[in-house]
PDB file of N, CA and C in Angstrom:
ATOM      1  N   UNK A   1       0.849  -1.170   0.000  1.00  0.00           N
ATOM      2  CA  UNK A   1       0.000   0.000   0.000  1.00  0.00           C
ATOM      3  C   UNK A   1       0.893   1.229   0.000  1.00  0.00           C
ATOM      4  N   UNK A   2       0.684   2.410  -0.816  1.00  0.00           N
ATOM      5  CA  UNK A   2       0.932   3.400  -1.238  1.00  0.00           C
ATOM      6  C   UNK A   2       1.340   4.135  -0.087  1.00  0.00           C
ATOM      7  N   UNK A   3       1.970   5.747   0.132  1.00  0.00           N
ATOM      8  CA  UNK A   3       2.022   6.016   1.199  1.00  0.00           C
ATOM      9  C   UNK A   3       1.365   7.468   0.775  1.00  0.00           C
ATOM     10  N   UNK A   4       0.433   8.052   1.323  1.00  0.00           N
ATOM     11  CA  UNK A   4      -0.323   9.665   0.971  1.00  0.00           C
ATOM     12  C   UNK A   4       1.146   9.934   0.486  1.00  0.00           C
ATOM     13  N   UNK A   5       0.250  11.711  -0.141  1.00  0.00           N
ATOM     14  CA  UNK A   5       1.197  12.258  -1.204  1.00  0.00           C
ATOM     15  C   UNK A   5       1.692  13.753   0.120  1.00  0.00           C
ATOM     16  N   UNK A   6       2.734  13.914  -0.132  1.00  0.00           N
ATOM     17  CA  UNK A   6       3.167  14.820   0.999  1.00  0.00           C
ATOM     18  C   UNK A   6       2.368  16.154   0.454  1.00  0.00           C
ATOM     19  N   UNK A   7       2.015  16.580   1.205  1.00  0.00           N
ATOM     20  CA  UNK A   7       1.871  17.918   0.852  1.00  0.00           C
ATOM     21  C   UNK A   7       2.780  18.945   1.585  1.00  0.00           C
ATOM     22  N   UNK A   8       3.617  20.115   0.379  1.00  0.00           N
ATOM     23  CA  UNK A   8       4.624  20.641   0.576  1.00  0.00           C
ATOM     24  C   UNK A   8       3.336  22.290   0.956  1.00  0.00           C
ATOM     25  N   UNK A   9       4.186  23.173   1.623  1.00  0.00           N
ATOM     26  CA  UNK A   9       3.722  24.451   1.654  1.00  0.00           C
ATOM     27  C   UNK A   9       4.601  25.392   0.373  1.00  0.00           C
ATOM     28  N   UNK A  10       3.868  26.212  -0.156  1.00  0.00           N
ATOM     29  CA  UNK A  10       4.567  27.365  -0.937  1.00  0.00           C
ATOM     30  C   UNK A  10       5.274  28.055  -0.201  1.00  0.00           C
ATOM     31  N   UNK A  11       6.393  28.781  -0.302  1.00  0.00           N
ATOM     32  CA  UNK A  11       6.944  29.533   0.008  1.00  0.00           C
ATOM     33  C   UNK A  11       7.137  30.860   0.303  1.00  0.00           C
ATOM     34  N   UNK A  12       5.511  31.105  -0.190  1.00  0.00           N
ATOM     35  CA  UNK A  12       4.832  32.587   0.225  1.00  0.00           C
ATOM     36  C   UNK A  12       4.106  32.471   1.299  1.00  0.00           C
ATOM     37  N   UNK A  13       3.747  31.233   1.572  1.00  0.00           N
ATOM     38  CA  UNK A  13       2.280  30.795   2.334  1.00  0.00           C
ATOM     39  C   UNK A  13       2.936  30.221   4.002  1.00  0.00           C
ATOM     40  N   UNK A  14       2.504  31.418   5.302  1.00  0.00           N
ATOM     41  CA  UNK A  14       3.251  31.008   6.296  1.00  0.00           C
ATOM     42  C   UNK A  14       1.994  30.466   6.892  1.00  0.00           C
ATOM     43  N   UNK A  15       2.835  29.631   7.966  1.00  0.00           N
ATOM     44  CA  UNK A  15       1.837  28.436   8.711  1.00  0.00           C
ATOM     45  C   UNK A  15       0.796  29.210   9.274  1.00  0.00           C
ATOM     46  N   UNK A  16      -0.250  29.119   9.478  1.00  0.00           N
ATOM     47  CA  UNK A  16      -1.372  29.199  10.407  1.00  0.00           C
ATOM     48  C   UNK A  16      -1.079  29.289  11.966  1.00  0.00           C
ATOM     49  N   UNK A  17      -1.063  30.740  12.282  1.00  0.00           N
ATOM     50  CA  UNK A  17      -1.105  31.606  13.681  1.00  0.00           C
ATOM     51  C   UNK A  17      -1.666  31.793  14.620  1.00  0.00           C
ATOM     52  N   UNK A  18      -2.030  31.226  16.088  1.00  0.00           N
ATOM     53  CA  UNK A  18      -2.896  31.455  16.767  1.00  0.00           C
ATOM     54  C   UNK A  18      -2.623  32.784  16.984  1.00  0.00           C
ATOM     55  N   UNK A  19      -3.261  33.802  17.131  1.00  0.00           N
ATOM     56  CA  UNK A  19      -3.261  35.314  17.558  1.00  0.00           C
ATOM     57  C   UNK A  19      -3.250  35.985  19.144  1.00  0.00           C
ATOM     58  N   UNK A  20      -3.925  34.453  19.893  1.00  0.00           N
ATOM     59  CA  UNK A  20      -3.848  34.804  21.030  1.00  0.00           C
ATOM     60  C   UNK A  20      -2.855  33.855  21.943  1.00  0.00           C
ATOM     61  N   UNK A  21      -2.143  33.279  20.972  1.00  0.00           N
ATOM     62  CA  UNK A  21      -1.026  32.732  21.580  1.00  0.00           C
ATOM     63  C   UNK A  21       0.300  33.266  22.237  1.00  0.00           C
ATOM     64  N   UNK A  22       0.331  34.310  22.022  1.00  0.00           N
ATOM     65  CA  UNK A  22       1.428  35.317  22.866  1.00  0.00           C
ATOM     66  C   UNK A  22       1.125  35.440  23.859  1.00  0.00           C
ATOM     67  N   UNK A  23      -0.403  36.413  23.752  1.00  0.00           N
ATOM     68  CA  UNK A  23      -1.175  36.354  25.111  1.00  0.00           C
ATOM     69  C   UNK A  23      -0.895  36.075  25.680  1.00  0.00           C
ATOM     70  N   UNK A  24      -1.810  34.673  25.846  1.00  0.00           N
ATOM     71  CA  UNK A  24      -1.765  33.490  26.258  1.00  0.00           C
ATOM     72  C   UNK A  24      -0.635  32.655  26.877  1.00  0.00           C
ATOM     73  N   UNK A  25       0.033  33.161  26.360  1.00  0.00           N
ATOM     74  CA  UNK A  25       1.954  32.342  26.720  1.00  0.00           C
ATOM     75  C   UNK A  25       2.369  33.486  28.073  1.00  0.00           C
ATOM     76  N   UNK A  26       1.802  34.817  27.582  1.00  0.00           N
ATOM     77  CA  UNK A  26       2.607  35.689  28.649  1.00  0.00           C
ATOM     78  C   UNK A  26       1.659  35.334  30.198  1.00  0.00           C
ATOM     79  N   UNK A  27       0.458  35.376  29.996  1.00  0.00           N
ATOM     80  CA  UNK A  27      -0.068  35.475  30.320  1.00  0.00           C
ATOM     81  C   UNK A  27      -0.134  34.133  31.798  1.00  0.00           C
ATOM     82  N   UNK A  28       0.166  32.706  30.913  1.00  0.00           N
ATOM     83  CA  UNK A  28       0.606  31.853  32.100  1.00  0.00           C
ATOM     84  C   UNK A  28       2.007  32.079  32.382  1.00  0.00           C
ATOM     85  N   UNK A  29       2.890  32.805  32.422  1.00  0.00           N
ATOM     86  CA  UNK A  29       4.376  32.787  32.854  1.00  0.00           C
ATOM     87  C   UNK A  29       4.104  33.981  33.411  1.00  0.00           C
ATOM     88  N   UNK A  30       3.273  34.938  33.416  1.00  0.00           N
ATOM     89  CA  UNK A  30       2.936  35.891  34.281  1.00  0.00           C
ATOM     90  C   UNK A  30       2.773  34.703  35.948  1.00  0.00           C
ATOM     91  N   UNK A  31       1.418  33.940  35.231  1.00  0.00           N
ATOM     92  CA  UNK A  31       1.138  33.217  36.466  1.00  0.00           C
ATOM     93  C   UNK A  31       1.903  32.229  37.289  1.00  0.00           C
ATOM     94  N   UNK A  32       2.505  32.027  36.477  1.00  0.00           N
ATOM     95  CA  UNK A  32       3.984  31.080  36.927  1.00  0.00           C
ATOM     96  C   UNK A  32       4.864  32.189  38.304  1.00  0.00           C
ATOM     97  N   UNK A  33       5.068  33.142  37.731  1.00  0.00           N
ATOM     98  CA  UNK A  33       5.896  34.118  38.178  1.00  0.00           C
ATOM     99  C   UNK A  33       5.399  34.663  39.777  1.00  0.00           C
ATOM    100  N   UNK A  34       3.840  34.812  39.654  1.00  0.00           N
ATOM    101  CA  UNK A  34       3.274  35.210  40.777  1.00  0.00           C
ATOM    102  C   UNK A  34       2.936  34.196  42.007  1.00  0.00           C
ATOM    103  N   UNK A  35       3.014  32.860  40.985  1.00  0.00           N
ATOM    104  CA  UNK A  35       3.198  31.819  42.091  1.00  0.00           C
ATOM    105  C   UNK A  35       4.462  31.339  43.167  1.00  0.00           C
ATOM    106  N   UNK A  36       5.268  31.859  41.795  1.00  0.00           N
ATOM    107  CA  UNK A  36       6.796  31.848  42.733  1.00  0.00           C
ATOM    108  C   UNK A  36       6.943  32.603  43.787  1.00  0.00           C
ATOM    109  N   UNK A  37       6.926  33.744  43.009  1.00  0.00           N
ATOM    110  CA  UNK A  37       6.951  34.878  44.297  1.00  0.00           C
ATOM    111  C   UNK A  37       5.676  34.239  45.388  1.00  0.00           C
ATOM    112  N   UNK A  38       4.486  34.148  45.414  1.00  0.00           N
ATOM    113  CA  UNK A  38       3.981  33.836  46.885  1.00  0.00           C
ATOM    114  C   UNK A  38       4.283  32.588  47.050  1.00  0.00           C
ATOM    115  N   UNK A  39       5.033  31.688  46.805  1.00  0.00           N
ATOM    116  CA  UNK A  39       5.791  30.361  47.516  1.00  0.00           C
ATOM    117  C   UNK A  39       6.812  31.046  48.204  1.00  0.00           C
ATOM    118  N   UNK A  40       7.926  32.079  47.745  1.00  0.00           N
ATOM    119  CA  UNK A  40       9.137  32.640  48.581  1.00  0.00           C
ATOM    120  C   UNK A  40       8.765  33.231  49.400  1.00  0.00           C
ATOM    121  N   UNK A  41       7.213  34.220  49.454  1.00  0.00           N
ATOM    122  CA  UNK A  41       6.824  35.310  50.449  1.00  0.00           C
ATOM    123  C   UNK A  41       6.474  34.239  51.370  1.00  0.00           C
ATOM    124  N   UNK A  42       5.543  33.241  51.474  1.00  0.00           N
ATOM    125  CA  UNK A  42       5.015  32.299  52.473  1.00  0.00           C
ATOM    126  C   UNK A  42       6.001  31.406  52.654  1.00  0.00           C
ATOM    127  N   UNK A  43       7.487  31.183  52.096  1.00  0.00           N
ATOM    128  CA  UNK A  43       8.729  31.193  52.701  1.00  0.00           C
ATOM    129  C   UNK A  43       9.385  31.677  54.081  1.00  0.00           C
ATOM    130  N   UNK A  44       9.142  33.029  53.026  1.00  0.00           N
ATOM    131  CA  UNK A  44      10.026  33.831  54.524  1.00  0.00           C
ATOM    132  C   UNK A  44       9.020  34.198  55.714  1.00  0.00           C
ATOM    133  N   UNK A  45       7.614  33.990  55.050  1.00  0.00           N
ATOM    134  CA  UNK A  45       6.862  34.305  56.267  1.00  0.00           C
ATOM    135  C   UNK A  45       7.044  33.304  57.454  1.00  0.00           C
ATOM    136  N   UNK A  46       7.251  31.852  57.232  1.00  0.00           N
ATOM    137  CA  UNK A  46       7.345  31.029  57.877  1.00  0.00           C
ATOM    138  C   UNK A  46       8.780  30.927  58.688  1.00  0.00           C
ATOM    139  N   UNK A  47       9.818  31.112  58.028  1.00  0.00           N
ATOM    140  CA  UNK A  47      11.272  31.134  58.685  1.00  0.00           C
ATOM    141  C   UNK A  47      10.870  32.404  59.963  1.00  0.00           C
ATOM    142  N   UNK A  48      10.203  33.418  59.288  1.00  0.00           N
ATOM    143  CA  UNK A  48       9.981  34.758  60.527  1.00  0.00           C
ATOM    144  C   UNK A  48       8.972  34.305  62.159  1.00  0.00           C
ATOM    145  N   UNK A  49       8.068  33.147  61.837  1.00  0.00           N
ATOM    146  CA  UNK A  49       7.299  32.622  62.998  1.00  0.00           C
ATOM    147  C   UNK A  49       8.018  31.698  63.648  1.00  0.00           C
ATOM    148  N   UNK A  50       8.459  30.897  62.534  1.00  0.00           N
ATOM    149  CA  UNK A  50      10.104  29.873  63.486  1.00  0.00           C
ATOM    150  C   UNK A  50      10.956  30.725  64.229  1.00  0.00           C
ATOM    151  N   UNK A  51      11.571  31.878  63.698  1.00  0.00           N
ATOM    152  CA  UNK A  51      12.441  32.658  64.543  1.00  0.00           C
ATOM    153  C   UNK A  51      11.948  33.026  65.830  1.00  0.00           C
ATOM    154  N   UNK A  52      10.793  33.326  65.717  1.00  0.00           N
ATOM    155  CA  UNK A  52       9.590  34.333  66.623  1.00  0.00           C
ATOM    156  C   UNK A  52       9.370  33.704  67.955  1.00  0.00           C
ATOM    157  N   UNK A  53       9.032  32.360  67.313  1.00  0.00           N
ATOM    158  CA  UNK A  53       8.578  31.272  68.399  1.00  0.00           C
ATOM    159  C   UNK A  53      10.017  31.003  68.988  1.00  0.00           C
ATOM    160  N   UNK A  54      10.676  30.458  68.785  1.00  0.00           N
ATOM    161  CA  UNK A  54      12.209  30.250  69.038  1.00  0.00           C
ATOM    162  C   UNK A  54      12.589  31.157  70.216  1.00  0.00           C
ATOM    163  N   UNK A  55      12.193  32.570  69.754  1.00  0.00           N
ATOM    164  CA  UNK A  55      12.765  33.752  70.671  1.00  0.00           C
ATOM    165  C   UNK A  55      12.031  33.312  71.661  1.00  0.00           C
ATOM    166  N   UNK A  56      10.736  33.910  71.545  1.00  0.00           N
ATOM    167  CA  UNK A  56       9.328  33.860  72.642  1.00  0.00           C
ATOM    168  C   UNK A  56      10.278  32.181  73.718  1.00  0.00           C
ATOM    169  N   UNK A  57      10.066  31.261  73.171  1.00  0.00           N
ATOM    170  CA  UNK A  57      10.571  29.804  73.933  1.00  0.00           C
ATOM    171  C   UNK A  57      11.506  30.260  75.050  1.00  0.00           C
ATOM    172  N   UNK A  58      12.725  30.763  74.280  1.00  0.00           N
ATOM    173  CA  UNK A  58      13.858  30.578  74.644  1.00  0.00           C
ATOM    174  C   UNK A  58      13.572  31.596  76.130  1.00  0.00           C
ATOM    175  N   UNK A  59      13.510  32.996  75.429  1.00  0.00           N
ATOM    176  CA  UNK A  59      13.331  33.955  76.854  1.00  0.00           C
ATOM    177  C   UNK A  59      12.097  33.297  78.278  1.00  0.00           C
ATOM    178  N   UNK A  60      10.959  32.647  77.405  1.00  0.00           N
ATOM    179  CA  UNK A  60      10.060  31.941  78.362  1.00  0.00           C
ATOM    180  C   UNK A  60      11.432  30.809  79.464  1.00  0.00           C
ATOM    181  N   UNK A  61      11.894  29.988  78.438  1.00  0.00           N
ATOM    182  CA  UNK A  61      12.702  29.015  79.541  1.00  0.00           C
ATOM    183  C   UNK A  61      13.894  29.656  80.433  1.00  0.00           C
ATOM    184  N   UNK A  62      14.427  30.925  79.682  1.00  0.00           N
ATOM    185  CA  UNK A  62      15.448  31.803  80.330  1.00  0.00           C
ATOM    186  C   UNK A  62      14.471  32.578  81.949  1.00  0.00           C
ATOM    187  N   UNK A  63      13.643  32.904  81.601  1.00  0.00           N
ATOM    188  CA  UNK A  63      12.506  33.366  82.216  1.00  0.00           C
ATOM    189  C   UNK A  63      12.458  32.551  84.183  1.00  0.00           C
ATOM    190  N   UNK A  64      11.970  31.152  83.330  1.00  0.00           N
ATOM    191  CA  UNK A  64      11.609  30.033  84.384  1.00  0.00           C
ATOM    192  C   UNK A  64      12.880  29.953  84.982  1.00  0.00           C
ATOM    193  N   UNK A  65      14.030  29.767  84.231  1.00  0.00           N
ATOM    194  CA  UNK A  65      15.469  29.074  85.157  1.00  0.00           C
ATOM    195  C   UNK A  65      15.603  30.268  86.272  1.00  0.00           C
ATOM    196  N   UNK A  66      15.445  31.023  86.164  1.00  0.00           N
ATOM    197  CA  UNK A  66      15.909  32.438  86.859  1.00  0.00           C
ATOM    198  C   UNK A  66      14.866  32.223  87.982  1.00  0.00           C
ATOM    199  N   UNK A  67      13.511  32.145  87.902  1.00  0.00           N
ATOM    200  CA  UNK A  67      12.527  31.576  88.960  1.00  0.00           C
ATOM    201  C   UNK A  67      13.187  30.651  89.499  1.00  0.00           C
ATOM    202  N   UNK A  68      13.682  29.879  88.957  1.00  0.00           N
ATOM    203  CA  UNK A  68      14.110  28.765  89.550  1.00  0.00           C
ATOM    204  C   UNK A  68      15.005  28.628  91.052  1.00  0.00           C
ATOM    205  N   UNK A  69      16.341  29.418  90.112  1.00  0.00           N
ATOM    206  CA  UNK A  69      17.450  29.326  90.688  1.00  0.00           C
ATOM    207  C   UNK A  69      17.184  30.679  91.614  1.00  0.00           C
ATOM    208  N   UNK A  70      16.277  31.619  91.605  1.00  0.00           N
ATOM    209  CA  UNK A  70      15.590  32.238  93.162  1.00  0.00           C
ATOM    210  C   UNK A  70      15.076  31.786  93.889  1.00  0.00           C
ATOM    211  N   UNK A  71      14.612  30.908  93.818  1.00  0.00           N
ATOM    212  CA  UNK A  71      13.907  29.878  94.654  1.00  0.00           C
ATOM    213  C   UNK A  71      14.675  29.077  95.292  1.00  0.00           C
ATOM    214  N   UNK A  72      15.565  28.547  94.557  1.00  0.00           N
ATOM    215  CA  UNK A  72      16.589  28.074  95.205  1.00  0.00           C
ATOM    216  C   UNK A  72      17.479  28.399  96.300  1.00  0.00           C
ATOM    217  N   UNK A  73      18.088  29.767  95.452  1.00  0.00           N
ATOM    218  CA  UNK A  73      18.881  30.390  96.575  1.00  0.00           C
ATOM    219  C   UNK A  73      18.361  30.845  97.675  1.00  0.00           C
ATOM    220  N   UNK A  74      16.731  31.290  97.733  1.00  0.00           N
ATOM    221  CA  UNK A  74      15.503  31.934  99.098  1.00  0.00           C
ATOM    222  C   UNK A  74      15.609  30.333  99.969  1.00  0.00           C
ATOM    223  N   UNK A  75      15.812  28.930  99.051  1.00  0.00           N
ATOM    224  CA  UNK A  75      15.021  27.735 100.185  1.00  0.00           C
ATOM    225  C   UNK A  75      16.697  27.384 100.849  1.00  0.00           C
ATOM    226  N   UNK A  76      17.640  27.752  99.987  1.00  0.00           N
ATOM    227  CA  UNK A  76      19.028  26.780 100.905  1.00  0.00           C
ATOM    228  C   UNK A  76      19.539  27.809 101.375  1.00  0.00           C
ATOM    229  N   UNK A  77      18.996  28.966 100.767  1.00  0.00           N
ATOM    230  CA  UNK A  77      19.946  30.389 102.080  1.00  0.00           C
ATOM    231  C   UNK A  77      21.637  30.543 101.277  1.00  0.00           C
ATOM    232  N   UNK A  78      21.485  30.174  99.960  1.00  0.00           N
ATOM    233  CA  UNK A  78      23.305  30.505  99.094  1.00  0.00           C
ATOM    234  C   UNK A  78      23.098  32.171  98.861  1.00  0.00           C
TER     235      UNK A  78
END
């Protein structure tokens, strides 16, 4: 069996253009772009509540030892 006959294009004749394909192209790499950026912003937002909490902890347990070790020194009289 035969194989179809190719069909060639003229050399005046350019391919068939979607018009709103630029758009369209900018248009999701726009959205690409804005997704990135709020993945990095809800990034750093998160490293900033880790830090936050971290602090808040730390001064809370710095806080208690100091209760502590007053208590201490008021019950053995150092």
């Amino acid at each position: 069996m035969g194989y179809p006959a190719r069909q060639t294009q003229r050399e005046d004749e350019k391919p068939p253009i979607d018009p709103t394909a630029v758009s369209r192209a900018y248009e999701r790499e726009r959205a690409s772009r804005q997704k990135r950026e709020e993945r990095a912003r809800a990034r750093n937002r998160a490293h900033m509540r880790f830090y936050v909490t971290m602090l808040i902890l730390l001064a809370t347990v710095a806080a208690i030892a100091l209760l502590i070790w007053q208590e201490t020194k008021t019950l053995f009289g150092i």
